[in-house]
PDB file of N, CA and C in Angstrom:
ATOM      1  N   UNK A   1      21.590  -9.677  10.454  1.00  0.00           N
ATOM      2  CA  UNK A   1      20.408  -9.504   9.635  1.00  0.00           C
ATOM      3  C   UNK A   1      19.193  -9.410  10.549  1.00  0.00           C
ATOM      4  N   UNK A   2      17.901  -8.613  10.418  1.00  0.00           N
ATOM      5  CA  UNK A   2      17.027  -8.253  11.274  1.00  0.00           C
ATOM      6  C   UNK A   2      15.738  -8.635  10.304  1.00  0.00           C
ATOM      7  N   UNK A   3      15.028  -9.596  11.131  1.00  0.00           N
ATOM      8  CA  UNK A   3      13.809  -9.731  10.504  1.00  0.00           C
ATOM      9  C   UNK A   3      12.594  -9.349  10.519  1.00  0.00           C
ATOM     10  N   UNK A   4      11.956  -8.923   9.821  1.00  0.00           N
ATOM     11  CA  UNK A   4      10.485  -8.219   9.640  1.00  0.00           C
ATOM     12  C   UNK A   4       9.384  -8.614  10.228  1.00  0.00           C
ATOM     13  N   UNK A   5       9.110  -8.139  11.570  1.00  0.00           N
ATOM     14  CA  UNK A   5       8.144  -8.125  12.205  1.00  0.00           C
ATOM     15  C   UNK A   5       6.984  -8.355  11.877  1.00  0.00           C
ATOM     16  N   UNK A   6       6.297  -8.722  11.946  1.00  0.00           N
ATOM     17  CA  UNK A   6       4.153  -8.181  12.111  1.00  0.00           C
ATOM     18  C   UNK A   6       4.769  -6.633  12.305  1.00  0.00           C
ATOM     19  N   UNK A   7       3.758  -5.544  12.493  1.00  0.00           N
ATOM     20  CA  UNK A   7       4.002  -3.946  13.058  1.00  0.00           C
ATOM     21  C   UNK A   7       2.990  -4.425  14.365  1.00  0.00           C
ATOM     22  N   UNK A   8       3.417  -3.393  14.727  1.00  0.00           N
ATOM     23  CA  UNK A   8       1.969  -3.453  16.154  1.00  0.00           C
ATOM     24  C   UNK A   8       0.756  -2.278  16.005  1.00  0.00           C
ATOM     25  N   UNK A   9       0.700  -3.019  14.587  1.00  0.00           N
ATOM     26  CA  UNK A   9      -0.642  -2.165  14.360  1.00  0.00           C
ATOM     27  C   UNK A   9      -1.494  -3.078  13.473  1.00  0.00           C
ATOM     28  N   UNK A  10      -2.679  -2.782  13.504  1.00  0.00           N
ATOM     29  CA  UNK A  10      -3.840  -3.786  13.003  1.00  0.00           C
ATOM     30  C   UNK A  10      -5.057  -2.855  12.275  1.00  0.00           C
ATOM     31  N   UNK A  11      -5.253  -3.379  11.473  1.00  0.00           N
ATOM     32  CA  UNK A  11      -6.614  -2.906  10.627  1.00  0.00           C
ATOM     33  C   UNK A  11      -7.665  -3.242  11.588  1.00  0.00           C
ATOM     34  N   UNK A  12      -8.708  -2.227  11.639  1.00  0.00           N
ATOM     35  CA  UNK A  12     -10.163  -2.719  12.217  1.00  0.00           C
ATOM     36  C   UNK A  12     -11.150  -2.661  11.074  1.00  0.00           C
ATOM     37  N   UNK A  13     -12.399  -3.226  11.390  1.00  0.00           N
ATOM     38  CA  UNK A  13     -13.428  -2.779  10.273  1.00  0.00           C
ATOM     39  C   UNK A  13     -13.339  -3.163   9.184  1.00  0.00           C
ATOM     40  N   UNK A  14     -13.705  -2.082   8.522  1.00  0.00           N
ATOM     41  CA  UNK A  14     -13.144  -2.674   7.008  1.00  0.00           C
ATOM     42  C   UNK A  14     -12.170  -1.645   6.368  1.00  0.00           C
ATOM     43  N   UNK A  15     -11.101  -1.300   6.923  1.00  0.00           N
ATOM     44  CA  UNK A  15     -10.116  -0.768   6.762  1.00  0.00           C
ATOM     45  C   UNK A  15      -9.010  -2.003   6.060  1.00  0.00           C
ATOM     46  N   UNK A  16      -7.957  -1.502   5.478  1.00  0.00           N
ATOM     47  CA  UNK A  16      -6.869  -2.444   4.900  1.00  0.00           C
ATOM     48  C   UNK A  16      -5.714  -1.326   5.317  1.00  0.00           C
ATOM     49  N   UNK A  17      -4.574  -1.831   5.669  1.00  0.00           N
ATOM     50  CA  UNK A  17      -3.202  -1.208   6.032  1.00  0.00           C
ATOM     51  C   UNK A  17      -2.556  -1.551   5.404  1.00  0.00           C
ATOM     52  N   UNK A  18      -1.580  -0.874   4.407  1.00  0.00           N
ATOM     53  CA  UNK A  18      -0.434  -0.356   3.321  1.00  0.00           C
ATOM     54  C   UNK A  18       0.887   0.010   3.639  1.00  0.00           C
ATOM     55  N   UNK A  19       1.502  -0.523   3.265  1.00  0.00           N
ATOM     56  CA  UNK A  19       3.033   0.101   3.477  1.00  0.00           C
ATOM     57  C   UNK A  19       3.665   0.815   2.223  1.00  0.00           C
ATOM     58  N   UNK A  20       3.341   2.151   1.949  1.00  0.00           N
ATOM     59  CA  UNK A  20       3.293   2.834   0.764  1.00  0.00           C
ATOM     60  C   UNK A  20       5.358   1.575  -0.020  1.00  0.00           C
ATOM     61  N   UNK A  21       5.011   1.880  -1.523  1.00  0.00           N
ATOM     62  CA  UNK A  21       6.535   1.545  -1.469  1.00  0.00           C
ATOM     63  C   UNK A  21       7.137   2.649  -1.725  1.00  0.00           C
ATOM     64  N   UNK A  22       8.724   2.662  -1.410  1.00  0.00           N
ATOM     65  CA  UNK A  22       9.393   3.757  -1.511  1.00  0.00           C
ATOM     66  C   UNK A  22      10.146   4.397  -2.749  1.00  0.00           C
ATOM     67  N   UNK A  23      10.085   4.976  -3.162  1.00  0.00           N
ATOM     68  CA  UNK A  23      10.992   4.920  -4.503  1.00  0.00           C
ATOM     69  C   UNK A  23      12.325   4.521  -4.608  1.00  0.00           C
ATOM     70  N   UNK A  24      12.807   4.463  -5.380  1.00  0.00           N
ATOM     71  CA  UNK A  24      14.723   4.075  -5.472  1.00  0.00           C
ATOM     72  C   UNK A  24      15.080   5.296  -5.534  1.00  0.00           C
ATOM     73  N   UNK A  25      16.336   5.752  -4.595  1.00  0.00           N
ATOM     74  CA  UNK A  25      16.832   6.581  -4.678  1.00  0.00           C
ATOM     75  C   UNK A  25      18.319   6.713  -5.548  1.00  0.00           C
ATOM     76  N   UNK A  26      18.695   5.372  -6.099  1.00  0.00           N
ATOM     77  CA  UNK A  26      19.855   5.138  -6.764  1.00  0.00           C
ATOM     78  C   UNK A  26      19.987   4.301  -7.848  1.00  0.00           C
ATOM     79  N   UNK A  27      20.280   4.304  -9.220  1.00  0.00           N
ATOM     80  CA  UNK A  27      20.032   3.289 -10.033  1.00  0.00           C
ATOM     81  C   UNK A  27      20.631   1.624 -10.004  1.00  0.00           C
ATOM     82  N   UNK A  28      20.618   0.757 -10.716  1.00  0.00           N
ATOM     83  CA  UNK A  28      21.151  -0.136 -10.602  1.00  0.00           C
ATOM     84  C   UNK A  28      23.230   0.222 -10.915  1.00  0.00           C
ATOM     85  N   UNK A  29      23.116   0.956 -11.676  1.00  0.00           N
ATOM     86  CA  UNK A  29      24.796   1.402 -11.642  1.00  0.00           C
ATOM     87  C   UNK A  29      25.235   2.141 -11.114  1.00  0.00           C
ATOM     88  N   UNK A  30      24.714   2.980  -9.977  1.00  0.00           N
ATOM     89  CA  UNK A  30      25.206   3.490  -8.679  1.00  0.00           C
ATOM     90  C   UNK A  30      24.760   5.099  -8.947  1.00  0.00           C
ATOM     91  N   UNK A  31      24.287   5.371  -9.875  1.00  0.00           N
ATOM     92  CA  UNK A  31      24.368   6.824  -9.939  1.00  0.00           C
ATOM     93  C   UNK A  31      22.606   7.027  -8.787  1.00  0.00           C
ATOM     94  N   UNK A  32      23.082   8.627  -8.105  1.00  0.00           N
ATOM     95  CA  UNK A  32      21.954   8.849  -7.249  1.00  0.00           C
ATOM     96  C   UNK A  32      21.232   9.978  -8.171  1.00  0.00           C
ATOM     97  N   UNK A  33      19.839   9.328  -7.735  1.00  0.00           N
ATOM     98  CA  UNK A  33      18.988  10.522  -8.180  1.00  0.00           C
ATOM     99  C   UNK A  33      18.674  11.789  -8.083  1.00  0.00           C
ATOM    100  N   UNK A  34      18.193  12.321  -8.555  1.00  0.00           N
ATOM    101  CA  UNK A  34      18.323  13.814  -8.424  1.00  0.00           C
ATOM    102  C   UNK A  34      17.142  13.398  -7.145  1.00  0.00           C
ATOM    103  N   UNK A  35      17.100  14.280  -5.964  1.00  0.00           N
ATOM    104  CA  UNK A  35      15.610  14.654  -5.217  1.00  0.00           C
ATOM    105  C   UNK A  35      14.325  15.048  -5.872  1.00  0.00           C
ATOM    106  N   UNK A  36      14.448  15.978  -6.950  1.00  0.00           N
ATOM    107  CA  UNK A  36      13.260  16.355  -7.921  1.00  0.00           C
ATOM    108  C   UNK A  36      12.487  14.750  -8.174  1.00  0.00           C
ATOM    109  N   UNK A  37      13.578  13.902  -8.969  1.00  0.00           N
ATOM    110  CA  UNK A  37      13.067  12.722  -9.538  1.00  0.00           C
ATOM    111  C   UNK A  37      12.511  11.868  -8.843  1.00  0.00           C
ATOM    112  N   UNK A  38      13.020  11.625  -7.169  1.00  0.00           N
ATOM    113  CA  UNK A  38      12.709  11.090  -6.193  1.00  0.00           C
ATOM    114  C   UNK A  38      11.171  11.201  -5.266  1.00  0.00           C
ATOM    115  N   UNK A  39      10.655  12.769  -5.640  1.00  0.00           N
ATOM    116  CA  UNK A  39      10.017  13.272  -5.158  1.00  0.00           C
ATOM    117  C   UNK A  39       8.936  13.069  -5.828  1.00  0.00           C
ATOM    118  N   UNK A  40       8.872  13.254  -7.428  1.00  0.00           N
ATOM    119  CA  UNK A  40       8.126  13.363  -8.635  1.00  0.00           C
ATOM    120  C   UNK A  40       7.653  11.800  -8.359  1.00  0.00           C
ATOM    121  N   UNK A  41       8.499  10.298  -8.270  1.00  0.00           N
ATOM    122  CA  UNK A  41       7.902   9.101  -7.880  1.00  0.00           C
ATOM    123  C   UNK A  41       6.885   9.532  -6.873  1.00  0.00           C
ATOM    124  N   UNK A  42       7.721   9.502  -5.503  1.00  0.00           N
ATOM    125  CA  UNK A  42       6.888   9.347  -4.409  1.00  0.00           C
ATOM    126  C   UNK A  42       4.799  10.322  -4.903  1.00  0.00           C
ATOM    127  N   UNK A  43       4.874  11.449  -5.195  1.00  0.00           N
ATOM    128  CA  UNK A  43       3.965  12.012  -5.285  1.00  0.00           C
ATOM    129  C   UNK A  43       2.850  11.298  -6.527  1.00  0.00           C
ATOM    130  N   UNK A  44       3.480  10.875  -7.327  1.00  0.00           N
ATOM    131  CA  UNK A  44       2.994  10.265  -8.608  1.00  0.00           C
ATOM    132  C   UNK A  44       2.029   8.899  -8.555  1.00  0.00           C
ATOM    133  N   UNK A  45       3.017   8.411  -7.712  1.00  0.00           N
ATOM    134  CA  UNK A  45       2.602   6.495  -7.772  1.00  0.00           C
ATOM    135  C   UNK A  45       2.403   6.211  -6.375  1.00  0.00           C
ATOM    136  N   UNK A  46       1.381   5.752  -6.063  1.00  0.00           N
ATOM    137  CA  UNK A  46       1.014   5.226  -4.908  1.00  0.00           C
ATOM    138  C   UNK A  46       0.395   3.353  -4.889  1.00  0.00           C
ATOM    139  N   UNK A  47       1.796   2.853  -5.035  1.00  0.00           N
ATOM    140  CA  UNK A  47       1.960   1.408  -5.014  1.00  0.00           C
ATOM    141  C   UNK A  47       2.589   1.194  -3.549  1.00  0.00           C
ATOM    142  N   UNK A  48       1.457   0.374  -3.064  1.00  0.00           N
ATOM    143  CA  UNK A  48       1.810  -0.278  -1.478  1.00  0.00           C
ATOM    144  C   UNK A  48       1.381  -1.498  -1.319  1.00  0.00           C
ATOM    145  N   UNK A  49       2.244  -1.873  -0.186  1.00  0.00           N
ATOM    146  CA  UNK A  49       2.053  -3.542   0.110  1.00  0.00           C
ATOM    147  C   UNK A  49       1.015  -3.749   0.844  1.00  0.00           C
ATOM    148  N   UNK A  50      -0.025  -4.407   0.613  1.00  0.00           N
ATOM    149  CA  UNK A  50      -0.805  -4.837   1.754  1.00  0.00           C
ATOM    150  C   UNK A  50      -0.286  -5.659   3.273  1.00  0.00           C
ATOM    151  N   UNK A  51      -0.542  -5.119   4.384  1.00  0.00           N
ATOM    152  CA  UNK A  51       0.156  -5.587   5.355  1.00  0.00           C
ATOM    153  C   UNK A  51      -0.716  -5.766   6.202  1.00  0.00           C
ATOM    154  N   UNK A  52      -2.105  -5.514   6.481  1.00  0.00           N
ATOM    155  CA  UNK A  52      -3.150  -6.068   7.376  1.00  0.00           C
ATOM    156  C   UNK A  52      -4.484  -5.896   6.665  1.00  0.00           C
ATOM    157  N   UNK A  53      -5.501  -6.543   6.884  1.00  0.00           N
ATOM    158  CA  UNK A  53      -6.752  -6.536   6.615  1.00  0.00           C
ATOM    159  C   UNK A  53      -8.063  -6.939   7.706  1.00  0.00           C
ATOM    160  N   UNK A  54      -8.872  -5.519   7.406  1.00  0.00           N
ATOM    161  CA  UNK A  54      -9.630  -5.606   8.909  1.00  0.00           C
ATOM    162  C   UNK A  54     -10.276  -6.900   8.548  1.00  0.00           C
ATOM    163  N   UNK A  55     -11.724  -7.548   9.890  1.00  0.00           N
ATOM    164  CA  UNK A  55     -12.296  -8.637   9.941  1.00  0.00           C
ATOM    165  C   UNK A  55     -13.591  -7.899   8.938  1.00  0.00           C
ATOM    166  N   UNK A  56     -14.284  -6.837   8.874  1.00  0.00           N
ATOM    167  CA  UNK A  56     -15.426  -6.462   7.823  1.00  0.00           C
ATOM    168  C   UNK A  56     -15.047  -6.073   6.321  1.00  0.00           C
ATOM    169  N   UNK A  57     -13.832  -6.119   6.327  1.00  0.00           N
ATOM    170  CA  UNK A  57     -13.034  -5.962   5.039  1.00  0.00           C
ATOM    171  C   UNK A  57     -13.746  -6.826   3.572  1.00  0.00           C
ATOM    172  N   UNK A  58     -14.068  -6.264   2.296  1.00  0.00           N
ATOM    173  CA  UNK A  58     -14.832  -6.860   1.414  1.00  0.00           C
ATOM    174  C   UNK A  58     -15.991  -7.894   1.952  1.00  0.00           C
ATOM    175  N   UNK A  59     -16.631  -6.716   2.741  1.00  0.00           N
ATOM    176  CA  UNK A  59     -17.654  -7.504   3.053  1.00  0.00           C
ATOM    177  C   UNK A  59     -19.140  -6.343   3.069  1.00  0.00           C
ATOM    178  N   UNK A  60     -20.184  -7.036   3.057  1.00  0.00           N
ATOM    179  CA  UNK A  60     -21.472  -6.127   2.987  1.00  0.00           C
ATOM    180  C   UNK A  60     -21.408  -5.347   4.278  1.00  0.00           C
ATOM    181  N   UNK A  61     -21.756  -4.175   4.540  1.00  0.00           N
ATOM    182  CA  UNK A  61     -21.752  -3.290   5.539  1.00  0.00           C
ATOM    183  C   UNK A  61     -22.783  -3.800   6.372  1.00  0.00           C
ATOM    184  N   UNK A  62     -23.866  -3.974   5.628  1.00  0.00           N
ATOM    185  CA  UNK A  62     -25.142  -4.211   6.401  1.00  0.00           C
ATOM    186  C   UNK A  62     -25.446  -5.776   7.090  1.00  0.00           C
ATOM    187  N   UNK A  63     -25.386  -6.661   5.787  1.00  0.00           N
ATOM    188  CA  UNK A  63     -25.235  -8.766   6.580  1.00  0.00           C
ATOM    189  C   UNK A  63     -24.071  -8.841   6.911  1.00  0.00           C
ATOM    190  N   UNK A  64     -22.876  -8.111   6.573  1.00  0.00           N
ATOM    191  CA  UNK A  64     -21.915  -8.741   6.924  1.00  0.00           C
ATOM    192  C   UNK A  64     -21.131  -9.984   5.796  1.00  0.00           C
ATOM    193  N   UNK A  65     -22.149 -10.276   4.853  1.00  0.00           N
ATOM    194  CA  UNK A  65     -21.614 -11.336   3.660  1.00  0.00           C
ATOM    195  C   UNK A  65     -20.586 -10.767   3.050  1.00  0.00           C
ATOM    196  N   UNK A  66     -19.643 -11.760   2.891  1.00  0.00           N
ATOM    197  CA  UNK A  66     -18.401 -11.873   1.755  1.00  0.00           C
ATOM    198  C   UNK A  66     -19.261 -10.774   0.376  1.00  0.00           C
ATOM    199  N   UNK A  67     -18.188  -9.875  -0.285  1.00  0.00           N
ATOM    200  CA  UNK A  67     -18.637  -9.443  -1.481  1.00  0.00           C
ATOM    201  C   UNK A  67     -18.817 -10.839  -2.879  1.00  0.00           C
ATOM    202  N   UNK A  68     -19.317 -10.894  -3.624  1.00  0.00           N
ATOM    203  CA  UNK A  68     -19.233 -11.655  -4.562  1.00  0.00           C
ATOM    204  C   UNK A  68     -17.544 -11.329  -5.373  1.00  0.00           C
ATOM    205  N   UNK A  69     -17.168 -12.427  -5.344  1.00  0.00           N
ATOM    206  CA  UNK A  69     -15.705 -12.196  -6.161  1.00  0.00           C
ATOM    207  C   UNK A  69     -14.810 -11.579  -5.344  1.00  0.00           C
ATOM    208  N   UNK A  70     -14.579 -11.574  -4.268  1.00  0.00           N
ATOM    209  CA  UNK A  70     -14.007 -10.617  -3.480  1.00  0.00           C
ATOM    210  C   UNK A  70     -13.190 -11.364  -2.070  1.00  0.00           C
ATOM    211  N   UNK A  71     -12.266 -11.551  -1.173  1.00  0.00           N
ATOM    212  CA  UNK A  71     -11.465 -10.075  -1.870  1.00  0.00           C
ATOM    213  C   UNK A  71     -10.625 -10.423  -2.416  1.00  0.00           C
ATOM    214  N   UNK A  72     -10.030  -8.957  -3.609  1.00  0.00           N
ATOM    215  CA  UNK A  72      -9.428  -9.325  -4.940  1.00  0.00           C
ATOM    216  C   UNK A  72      -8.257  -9.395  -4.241  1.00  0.00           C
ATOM    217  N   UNK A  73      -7.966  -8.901  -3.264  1.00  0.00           N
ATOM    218  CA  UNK A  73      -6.309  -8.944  -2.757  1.00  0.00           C
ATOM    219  C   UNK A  73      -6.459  -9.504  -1.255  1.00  0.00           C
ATOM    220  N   UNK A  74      -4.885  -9.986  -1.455  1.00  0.00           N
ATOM    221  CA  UNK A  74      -4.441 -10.697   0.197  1.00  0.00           C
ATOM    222  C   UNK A  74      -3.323  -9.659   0.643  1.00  0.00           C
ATOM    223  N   UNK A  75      -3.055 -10.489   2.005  1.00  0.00           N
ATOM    224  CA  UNK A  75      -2.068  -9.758   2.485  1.00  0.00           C
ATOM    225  C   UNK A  75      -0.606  -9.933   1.975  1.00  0.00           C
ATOM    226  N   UNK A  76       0.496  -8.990   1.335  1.00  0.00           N
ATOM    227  CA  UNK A  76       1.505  -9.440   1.058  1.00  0.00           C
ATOM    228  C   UNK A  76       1.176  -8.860  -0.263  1.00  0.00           C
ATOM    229  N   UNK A  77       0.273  -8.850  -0.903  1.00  0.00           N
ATOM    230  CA  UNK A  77       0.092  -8.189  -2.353  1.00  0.00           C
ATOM    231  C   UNK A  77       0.438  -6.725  -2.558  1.00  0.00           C
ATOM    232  N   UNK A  78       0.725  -6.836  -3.965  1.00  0.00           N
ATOM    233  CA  UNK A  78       1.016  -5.076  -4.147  1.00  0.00           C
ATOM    234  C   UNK A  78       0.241  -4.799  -4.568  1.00  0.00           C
ATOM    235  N   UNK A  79      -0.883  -3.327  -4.698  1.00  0.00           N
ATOM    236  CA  UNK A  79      -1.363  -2.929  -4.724  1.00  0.00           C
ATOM    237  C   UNK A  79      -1.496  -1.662  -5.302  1.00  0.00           C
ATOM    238  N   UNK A  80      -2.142  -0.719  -6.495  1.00  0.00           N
ATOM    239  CA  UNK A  80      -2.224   0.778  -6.868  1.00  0.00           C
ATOM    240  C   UNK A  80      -3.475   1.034  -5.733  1.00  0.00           C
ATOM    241  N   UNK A  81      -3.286   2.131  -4.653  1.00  0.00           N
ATOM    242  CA  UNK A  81      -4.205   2.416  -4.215  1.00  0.00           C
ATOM    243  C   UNK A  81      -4.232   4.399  -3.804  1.00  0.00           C
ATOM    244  N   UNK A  82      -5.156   5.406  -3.367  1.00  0.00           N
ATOM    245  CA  UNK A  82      -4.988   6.593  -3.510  1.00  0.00           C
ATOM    246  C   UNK A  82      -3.629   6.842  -3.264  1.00  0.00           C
ATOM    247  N   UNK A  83      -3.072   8.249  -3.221  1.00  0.00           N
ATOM    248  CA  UNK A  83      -2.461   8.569  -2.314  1.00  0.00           C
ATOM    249  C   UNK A  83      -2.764   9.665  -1.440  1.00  0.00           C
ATOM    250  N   UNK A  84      -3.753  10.463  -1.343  1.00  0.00           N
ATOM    251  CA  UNK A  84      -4.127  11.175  -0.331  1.00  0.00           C
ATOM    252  C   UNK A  84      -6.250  10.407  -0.177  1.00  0.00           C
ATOM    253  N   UNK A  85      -6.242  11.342   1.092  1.00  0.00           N
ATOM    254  CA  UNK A  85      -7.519  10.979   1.733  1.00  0.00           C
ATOM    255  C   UNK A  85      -7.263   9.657   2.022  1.00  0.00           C
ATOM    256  N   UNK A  86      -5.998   9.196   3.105  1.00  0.00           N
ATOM    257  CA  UNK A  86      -6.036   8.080   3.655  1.00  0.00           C
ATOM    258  C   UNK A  86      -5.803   8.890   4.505  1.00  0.00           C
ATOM    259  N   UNK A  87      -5.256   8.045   5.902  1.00  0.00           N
ATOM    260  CA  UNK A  87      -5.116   8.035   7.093  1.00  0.00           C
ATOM    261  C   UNK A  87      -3.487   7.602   7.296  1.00  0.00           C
ATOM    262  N   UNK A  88      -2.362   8.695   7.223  1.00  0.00           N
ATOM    263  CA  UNK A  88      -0.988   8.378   6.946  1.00  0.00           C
ATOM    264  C   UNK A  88       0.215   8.253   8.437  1.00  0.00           C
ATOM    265  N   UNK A  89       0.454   7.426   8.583  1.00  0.00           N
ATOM    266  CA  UNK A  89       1.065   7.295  10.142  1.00  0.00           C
ATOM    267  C   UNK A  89       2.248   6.682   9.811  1.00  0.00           C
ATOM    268  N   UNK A  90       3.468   6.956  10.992  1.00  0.00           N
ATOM    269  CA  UNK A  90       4.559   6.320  10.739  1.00  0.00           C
ATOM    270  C   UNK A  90       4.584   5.618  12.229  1.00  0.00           C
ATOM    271  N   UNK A  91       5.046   4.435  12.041  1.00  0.00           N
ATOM    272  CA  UNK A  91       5.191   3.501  13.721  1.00  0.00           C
ATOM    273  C   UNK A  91       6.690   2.184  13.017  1.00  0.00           C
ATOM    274  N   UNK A  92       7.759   2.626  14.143  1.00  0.00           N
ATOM    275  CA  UNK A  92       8.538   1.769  14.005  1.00  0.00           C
ATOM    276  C   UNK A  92       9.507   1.578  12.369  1.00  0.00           C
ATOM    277  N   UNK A  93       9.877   3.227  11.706  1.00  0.00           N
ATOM    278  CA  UNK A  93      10.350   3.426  11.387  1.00  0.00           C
ATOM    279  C   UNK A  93       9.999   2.562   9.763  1.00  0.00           C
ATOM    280  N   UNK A  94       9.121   2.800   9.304  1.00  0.00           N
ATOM    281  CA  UNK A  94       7.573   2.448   8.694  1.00  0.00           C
ATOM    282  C   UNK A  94       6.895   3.335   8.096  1.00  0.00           C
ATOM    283  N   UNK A  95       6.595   3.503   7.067  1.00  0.00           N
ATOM    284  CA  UNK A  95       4.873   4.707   6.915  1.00  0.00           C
ATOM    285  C   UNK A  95       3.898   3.429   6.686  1.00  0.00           C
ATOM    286  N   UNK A  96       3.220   4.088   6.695  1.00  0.00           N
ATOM    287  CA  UNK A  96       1.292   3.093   6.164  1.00  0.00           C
ATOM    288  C   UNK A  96       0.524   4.291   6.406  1.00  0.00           C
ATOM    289  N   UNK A  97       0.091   3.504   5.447  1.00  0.00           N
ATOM    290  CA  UNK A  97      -1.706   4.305   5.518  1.00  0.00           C
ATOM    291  C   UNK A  97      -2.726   2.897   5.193  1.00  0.00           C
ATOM    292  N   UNK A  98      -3.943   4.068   6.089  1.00  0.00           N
ATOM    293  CA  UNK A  98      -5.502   2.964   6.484  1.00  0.00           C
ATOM    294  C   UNK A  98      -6.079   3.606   5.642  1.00  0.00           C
ATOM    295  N   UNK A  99      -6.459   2.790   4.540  1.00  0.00           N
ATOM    296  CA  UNK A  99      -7.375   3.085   3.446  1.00  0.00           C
ATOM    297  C   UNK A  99      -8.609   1.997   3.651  1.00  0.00           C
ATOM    298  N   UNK A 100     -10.288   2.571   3.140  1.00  0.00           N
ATOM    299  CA  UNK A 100     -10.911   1.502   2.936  1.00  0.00           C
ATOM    300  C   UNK A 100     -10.809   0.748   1.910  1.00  0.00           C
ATOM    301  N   UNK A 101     -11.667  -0.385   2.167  1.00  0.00           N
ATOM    302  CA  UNK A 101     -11.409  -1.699   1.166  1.00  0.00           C
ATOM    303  C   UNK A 101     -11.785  -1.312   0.092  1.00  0.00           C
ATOM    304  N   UNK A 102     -12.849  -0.774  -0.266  1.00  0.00           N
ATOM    305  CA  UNK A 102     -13.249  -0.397  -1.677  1.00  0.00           C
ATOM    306  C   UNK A 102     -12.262   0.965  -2.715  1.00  0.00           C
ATOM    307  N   UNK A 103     -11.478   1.430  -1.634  1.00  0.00           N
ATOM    308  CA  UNK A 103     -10.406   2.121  -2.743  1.00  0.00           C
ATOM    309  C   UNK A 103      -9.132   1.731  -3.231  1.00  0.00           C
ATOM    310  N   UNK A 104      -9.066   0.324  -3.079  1.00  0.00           N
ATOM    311  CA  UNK A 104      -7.950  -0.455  -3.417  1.00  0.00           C
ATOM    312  C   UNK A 104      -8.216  -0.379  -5.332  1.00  0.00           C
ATOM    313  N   UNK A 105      -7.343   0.022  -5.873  1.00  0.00           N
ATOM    314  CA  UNK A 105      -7.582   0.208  -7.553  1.00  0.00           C
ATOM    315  C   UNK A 105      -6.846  -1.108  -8.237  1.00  0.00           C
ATOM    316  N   UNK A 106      -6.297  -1.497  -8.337  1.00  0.00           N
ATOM    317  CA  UNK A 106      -5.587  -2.976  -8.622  1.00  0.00           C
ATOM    318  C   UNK A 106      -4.382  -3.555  -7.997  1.00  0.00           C
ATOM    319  N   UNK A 107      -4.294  -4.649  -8.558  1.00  0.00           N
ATOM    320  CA  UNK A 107      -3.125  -5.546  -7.868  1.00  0.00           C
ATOM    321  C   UNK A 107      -2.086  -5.516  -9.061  1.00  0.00           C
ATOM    322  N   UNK A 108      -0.783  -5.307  -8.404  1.00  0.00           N
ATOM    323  CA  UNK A 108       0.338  -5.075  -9.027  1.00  0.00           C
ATOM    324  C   UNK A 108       1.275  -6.234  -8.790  1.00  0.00           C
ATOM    325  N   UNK A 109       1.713  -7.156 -10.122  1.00  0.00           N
ATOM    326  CA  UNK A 109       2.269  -8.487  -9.855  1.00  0.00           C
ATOM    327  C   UNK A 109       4.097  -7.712  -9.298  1.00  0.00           C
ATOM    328  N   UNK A 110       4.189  -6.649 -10.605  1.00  0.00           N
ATOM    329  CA  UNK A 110       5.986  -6.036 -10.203  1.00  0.00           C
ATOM    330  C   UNK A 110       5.704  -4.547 -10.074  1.00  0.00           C
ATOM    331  N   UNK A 111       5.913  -4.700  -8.903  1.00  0.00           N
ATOM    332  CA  UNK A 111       5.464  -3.062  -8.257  1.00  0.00           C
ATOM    333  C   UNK A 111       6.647  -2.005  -8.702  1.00  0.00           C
ATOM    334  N   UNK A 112       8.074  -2.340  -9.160  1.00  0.00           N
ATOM    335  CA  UNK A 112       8.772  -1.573  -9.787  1.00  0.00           C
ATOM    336  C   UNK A 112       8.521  -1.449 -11.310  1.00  0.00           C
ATOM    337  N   UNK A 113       7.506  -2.381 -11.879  1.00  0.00           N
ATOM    338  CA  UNK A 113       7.550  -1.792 -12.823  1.00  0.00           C
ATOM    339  C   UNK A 113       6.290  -0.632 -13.207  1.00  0.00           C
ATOM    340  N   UNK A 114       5.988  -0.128 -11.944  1.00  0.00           N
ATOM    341  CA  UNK A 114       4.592   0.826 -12.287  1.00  0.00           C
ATOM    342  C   UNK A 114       5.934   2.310 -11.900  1.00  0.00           C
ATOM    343  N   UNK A 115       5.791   2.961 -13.131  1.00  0.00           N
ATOM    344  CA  UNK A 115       6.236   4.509 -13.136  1.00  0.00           C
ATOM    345  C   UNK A 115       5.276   5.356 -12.802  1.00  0.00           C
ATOM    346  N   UNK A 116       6.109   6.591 -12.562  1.00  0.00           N
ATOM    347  CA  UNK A 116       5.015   7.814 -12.560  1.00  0.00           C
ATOM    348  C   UNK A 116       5.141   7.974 -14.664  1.00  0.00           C
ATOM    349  N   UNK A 117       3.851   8.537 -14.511  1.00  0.00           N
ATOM    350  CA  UNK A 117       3.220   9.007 -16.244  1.00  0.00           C
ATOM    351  C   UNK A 117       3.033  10.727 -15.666  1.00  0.00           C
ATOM    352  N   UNK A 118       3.544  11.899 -16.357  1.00  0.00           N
ATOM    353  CA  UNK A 118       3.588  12.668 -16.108  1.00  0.00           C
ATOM    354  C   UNK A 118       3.653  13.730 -17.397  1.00  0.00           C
TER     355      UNK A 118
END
């Protein structure tokens, strides 16, 4: 069994780093999905794990103060956030993307249960 690293990559600024999730490619009773269906997730739903958070992250650009109420998410949380106009990289057999803090759209308690709506 192989255990899950830190990555060797880090948020700066006020950037936050995502580990998009992946879709299921197979149901719970073994049947595999078509690729169409597989594809139609991935493009649809952009639910990722939070996996780093820069040091200016939910914070004022200008003092530097904590936002009021903020921040709504930690690390380890799931997350609805874009899926394009990030910054998309693969390291260590991995994707993420560096999104800023303010385009995080909500926190997702069961990240399988967010579908694509189509």
């Amino acid at each position: 069994m192989t255990t899950k690293t830190k990555p060797s990559i880090r948020a700066t600024g006020h950037y936050v780093l995502v580990a998009p999730r992946m879709p299921k490619t197979k149901t719970a009773g073994g049947i595999i999905l078509a690729d169409i269906s597989v594809e139609a997730e991935k493009m649809n739903v952009s639910v990722a794990r939070i996996v780093d958070i820069g040091p200016s992250a939910f914070r004022d650009r200008v003092t530097g103060e904590r936002w009021l109420g903020f921040p709504w998410c930690n690390i380890g949380d799931w997350v609805i956030c874009p899926k394009f106009g990030t910054k998309q990289l693969s390291m260590e057999d991995t994707n993420y993307s560096l999104l800023n803090d303010d385009e995080i759209m909500a926190v997702v308690s069961d990240p399988e249960a967010v579908k694509a709506y189509i």
